[in-house]
PDB file of N, CA and C in Angstrom:
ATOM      1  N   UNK A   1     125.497  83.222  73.783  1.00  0.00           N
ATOM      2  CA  UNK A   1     124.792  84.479  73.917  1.00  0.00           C
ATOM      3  C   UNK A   1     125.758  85.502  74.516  1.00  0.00           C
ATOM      4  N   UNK A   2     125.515  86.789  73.907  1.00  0.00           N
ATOM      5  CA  UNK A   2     126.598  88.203  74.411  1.00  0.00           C
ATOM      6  C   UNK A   2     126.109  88.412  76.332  1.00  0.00           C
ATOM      7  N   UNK A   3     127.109  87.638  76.753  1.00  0.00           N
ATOM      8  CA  UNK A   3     127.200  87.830  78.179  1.00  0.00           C
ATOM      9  C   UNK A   3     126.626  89.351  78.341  1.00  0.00           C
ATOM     10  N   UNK A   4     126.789  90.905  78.057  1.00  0.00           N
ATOM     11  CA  UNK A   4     125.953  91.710  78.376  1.00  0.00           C
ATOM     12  C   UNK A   4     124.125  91.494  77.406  1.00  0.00           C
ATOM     13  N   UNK A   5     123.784  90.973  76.673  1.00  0.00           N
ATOM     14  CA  UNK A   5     122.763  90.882  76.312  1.00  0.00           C
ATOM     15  C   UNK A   5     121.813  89.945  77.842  1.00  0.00           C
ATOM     16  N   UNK A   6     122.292  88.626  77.981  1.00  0.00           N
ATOM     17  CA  UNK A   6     121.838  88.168  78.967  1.00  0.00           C
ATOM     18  C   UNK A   6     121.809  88.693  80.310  1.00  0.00           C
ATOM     19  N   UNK A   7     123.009  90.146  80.732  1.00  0.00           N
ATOM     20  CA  UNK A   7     122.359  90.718  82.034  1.00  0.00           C
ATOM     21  C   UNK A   7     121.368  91.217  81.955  1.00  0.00           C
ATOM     22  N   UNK A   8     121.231  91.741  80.608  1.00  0.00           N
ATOM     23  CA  UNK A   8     120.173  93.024  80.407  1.00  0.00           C
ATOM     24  C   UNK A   8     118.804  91.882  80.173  1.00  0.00           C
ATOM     25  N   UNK A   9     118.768  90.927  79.902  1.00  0.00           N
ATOM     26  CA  UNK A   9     117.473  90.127  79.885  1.00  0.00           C
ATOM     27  C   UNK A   9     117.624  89.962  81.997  1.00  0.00           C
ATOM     28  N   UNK A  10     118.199  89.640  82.348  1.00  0.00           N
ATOM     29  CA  UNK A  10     118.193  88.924  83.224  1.00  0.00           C
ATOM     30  C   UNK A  10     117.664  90.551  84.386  1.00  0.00           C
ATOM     31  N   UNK A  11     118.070  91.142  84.156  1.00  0.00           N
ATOM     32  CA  UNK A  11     117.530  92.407  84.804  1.00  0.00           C
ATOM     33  C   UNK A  11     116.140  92.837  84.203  1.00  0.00           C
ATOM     34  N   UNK A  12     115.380  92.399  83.481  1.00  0.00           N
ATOM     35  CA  UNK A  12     114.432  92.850  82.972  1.00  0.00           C
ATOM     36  C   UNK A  12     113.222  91.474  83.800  1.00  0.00           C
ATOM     37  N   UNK A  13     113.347  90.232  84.183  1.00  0.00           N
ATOM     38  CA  UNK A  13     112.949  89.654  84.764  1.00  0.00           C
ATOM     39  C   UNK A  13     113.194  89.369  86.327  1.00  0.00           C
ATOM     40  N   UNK A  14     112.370  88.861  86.953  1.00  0.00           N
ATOM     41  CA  UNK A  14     112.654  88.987  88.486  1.00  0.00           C
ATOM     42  C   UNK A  14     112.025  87.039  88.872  1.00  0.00           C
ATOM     43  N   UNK A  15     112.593  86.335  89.750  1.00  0.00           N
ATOM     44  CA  UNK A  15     112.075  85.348  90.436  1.00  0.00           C
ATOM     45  C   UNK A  15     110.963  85.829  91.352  1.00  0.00           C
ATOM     46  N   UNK A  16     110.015  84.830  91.554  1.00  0.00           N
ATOM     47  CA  UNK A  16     109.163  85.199  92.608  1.00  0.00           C
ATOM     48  C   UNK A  16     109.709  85.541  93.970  1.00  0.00           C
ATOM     49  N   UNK A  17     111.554  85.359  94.011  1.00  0.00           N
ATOM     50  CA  UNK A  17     111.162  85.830  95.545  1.00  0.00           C
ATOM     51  C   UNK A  17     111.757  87.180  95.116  1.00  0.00           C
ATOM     52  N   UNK A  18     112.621  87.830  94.022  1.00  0.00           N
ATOM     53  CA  UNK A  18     112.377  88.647  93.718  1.00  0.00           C
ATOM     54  C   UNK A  18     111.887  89.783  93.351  1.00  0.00           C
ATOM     55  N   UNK A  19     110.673  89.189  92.852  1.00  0.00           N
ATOM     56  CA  UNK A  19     109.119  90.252  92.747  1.00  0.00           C
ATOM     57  C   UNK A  19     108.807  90.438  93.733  1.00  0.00           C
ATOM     58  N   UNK A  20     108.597  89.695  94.751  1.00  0.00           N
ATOM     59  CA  UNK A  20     108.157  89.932  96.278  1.00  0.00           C
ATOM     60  C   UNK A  20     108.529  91.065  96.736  1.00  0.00           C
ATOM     61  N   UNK A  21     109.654  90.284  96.652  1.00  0.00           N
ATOM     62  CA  UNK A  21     110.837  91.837  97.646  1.00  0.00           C
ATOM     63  C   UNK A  21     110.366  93.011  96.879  1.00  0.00           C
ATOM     64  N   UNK A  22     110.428  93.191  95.566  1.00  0.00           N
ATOM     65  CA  UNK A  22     110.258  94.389  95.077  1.00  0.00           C
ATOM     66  C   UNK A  22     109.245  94.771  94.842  1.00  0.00           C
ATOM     67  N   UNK A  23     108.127  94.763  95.014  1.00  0.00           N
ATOM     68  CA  UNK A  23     106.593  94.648  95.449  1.00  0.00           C
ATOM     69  C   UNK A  23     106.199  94.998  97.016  1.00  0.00           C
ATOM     70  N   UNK A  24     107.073  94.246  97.585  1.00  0.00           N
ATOM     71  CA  UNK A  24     106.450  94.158  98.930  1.00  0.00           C
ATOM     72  C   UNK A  24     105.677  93.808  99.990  1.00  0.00           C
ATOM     73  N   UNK A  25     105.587  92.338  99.380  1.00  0.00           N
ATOM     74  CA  UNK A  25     104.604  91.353  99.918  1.00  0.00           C
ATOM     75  C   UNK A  25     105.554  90.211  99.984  1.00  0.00           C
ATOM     76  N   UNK A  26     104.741  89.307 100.697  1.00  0.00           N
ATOM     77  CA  UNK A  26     105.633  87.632 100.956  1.00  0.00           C
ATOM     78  C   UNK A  26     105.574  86.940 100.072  1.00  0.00           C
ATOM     79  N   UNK A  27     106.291  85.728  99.897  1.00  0.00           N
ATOM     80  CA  UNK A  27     106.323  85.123  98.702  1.00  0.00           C
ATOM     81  C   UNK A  27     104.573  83.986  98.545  1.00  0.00           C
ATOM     82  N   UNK A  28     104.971  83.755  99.722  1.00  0.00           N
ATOM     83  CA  UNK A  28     103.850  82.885  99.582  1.00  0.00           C
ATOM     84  C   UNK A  28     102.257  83.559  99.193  1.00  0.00           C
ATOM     85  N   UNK A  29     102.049  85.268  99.115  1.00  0.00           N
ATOM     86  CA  UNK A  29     101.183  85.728  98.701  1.00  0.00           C
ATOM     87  C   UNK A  29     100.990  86.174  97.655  1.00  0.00           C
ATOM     88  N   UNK A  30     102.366  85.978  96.813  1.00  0.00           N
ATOM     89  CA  UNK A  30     102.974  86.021  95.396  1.00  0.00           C
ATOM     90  C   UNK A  30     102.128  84.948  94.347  1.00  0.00           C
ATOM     91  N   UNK A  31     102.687  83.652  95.414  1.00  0.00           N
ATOM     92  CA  UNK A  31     102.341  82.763  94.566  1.00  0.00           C
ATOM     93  C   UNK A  31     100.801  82.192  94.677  1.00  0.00           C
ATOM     94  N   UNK A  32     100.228  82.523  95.682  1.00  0.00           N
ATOM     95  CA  UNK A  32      98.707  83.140  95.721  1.00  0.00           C
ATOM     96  C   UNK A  32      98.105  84.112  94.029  1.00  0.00           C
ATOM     97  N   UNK A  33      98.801  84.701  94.676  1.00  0.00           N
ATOM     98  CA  UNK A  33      98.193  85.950  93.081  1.00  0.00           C
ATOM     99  C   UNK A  33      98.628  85.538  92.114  1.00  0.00           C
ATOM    100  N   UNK A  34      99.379  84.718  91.981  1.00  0.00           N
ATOM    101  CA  UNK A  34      99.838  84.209  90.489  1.00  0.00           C
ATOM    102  C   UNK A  34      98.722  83.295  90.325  1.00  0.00           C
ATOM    103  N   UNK A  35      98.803  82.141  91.040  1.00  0.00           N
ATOM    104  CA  UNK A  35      97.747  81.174  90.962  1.00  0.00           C
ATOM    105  C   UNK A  35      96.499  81.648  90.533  1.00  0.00           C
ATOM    106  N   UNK A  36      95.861  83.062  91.028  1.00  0.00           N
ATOM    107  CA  UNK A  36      94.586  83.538  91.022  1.00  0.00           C
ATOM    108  C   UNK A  36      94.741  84.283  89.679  1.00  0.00           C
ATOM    109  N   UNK A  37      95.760  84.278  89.400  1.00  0.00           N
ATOM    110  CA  UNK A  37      96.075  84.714  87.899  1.00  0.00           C
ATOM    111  C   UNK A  37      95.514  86.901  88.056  1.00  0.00           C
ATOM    112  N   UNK A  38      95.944  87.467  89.385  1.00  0.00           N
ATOM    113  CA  UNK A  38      95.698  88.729  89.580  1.00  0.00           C
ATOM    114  C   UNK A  38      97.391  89.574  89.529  1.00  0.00           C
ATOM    115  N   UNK A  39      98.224  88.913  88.919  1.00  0.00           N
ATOM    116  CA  UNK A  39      99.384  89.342  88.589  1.00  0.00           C
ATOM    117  C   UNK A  39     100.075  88.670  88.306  1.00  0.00           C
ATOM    118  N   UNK A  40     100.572  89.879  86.533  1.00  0.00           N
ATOM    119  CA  UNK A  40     101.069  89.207  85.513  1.00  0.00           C
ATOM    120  C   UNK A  40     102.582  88.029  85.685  1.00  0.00           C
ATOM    121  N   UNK A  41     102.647  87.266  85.254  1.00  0.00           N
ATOM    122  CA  UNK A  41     103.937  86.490  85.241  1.00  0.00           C
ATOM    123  C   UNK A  41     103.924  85.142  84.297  1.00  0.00           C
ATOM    124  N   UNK A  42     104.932  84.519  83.654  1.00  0.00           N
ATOM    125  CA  UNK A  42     104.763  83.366  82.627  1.00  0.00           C
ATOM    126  C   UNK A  42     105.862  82.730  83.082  1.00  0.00           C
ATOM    127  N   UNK A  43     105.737  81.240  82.609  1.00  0.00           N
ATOM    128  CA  UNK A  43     106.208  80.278  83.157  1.00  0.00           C
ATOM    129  C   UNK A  43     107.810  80.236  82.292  1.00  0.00           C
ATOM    130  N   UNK A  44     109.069  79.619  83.062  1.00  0.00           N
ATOM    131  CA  UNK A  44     110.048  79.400  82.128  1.00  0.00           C
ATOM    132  C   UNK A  44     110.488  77.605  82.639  1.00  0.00           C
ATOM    133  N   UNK A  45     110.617  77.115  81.527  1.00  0.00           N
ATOM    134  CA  UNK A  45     110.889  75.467  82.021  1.00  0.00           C
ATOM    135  C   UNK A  45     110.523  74.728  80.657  1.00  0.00           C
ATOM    136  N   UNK A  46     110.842  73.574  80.752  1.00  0.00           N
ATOM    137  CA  UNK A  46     111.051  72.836  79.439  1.00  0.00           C
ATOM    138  C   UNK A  46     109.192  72.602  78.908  1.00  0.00           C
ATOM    139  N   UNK A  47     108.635  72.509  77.464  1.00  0.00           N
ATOM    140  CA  UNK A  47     107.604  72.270  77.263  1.00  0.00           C
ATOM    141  C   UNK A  47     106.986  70.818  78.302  1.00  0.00           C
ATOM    142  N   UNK A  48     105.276  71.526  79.104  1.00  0.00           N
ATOM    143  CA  UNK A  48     104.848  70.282  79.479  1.00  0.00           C
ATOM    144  C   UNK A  48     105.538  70.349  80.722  1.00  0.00           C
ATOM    145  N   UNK A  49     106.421  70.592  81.366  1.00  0.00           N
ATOM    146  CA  UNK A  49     107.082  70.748  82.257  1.00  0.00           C
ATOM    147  C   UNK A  49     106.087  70.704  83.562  1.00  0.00           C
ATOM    148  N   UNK A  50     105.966  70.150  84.578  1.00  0.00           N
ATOM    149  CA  UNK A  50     105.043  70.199  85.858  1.00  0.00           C
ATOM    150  C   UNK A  50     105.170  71.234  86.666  1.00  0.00           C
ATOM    151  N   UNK A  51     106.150  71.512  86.674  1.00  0.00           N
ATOM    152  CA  UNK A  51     106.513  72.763  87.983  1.00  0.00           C
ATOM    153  C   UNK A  51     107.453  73.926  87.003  1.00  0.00           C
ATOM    154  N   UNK A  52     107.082  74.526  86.252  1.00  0.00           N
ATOM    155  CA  UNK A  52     108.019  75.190  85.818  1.00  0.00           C
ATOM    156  C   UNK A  52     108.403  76.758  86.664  1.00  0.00           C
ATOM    157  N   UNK A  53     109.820  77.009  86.346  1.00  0.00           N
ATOM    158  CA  UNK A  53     109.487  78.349  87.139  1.00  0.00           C
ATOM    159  C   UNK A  53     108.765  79.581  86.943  1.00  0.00           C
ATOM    160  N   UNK A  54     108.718  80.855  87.566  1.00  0.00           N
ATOM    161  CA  UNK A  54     107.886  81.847  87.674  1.00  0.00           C
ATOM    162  C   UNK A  54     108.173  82.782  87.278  1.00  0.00           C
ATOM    163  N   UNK A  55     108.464  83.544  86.349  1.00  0.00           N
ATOM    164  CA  UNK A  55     109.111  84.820  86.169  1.00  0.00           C
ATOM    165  C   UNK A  55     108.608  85.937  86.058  1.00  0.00           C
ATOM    166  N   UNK A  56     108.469  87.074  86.017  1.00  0.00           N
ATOM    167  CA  UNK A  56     108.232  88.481  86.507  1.00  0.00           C
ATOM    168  C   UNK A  56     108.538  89.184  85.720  1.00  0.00           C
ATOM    169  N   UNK A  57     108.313  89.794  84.967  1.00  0.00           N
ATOM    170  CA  UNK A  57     108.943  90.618  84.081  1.00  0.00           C
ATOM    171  C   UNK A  57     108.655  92.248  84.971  1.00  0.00           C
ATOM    172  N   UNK A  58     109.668  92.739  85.057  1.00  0.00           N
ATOM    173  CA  UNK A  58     109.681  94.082  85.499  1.00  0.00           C
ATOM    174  C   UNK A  58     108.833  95.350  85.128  1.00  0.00           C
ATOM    175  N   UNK A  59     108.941  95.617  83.894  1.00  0.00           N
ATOM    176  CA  UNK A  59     108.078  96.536  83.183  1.00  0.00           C
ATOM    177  C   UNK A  59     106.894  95.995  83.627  1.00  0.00           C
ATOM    178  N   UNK A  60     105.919  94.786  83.679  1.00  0.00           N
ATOM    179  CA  UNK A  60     105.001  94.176  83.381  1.00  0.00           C
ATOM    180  C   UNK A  60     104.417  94.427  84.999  1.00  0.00           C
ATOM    181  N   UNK A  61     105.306  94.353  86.265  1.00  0.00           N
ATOM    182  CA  UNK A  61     104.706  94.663  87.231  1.00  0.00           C
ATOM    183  C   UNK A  61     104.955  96.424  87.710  1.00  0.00           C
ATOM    184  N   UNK A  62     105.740  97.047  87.157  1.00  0.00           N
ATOM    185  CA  UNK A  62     105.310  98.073  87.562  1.00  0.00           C
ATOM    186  C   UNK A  62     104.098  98.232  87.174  1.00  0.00           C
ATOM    187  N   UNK A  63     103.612  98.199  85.447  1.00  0.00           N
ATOM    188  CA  UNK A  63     101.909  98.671  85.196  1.00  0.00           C
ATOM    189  C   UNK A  63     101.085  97.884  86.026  1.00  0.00           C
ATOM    190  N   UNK A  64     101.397  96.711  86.504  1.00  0.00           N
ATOM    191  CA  UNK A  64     100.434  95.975  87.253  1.00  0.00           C
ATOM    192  C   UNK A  64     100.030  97.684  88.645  1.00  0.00           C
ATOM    193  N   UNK A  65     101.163  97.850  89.239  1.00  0.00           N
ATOM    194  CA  UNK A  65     101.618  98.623  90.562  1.00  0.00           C
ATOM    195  C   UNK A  65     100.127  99.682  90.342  1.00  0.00           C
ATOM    196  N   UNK A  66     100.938 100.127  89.182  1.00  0.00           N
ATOM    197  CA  UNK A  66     100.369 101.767  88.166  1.00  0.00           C
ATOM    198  C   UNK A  66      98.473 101.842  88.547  1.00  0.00           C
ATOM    199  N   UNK A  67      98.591 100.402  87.862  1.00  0.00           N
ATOM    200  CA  UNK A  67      97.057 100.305  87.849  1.00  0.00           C
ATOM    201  C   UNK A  67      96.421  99.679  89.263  1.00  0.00           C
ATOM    202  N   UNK A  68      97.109  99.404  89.840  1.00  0.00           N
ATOM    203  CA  UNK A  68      96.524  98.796  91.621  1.00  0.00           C
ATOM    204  C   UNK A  68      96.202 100.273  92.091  1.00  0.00           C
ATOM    205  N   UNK A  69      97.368 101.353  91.901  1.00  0.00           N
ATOM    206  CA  UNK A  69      97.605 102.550  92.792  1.00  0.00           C
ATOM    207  C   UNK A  69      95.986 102.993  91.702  1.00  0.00           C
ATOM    208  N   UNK A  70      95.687 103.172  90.819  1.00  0.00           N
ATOM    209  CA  UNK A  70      94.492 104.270  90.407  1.00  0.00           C
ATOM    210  C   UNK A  70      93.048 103.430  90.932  1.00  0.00           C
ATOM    211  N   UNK A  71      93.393 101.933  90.669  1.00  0.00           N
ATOM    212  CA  UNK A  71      91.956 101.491  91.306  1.00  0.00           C
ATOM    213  C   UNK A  71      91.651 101.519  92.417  1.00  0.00           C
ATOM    214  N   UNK A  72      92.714 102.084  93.247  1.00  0.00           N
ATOM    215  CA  UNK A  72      92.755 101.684  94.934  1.00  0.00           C
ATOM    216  C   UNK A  72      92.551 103.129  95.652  1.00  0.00           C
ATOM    217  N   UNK A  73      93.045 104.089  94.649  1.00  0.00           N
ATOM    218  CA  UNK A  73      93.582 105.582  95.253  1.00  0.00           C
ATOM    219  C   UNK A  73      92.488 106.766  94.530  1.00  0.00           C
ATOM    220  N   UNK A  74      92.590 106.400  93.025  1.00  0.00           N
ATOM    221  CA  UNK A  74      91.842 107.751  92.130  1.00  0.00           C
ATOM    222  C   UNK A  74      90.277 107.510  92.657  1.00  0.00           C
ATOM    223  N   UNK A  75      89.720 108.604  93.168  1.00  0.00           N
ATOM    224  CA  UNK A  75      88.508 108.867  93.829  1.00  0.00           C
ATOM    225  C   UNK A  75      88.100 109.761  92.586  1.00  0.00           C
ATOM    226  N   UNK A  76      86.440 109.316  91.598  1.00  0.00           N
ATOM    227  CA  UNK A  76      86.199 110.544  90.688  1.00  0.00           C
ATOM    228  C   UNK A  76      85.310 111.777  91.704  1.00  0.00           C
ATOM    229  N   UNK A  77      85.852 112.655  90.797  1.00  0.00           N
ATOM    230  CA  UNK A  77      85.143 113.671  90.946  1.00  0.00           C
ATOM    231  C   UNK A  77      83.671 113.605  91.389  1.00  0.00           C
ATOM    232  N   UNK A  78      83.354 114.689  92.421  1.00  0.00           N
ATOM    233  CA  UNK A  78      81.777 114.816  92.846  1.00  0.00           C
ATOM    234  C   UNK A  78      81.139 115.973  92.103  1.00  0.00           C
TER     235      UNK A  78
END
């Protein structure tokens, strides 16, 4: 694989302790919300795999962010 193709994948995904940090929460409340399935992320690891890892896709949690900030913040009109 084109060594710059794989940074540019590899920058487009984040590890859970990655997402954390860039989110702004602990990991262990990461993997809370993943579990609860309240933010997006898919598994990478061999098919069937028991523990596979966690990945993050970047784009995928900013809209997560996008849409926390309007359900949490946008007050409608009176």
């Amino acid at each position: 694989m084109n060594e710059r193709y794989a940074d540019r994948i590899k920058r487009a995904t984040l590890s859970a302790e990655e997402a954390a940090e860039y989110i702004g929460i602990s990991k262990t409340l990461l993997y809370a919300m993943a579990k609860a399935r309240s933010i997006p992320w898919f598994p990478v690891g061999a098919p069937g795999s028991r523990k596979p890892q966690m990945r993050f896709r970047l784009a995928s949690l900013d809209r997560w962010m996008d849409e926390q900030e309007r359900l949490n913040y946008d007050v409608p009109d009176s």
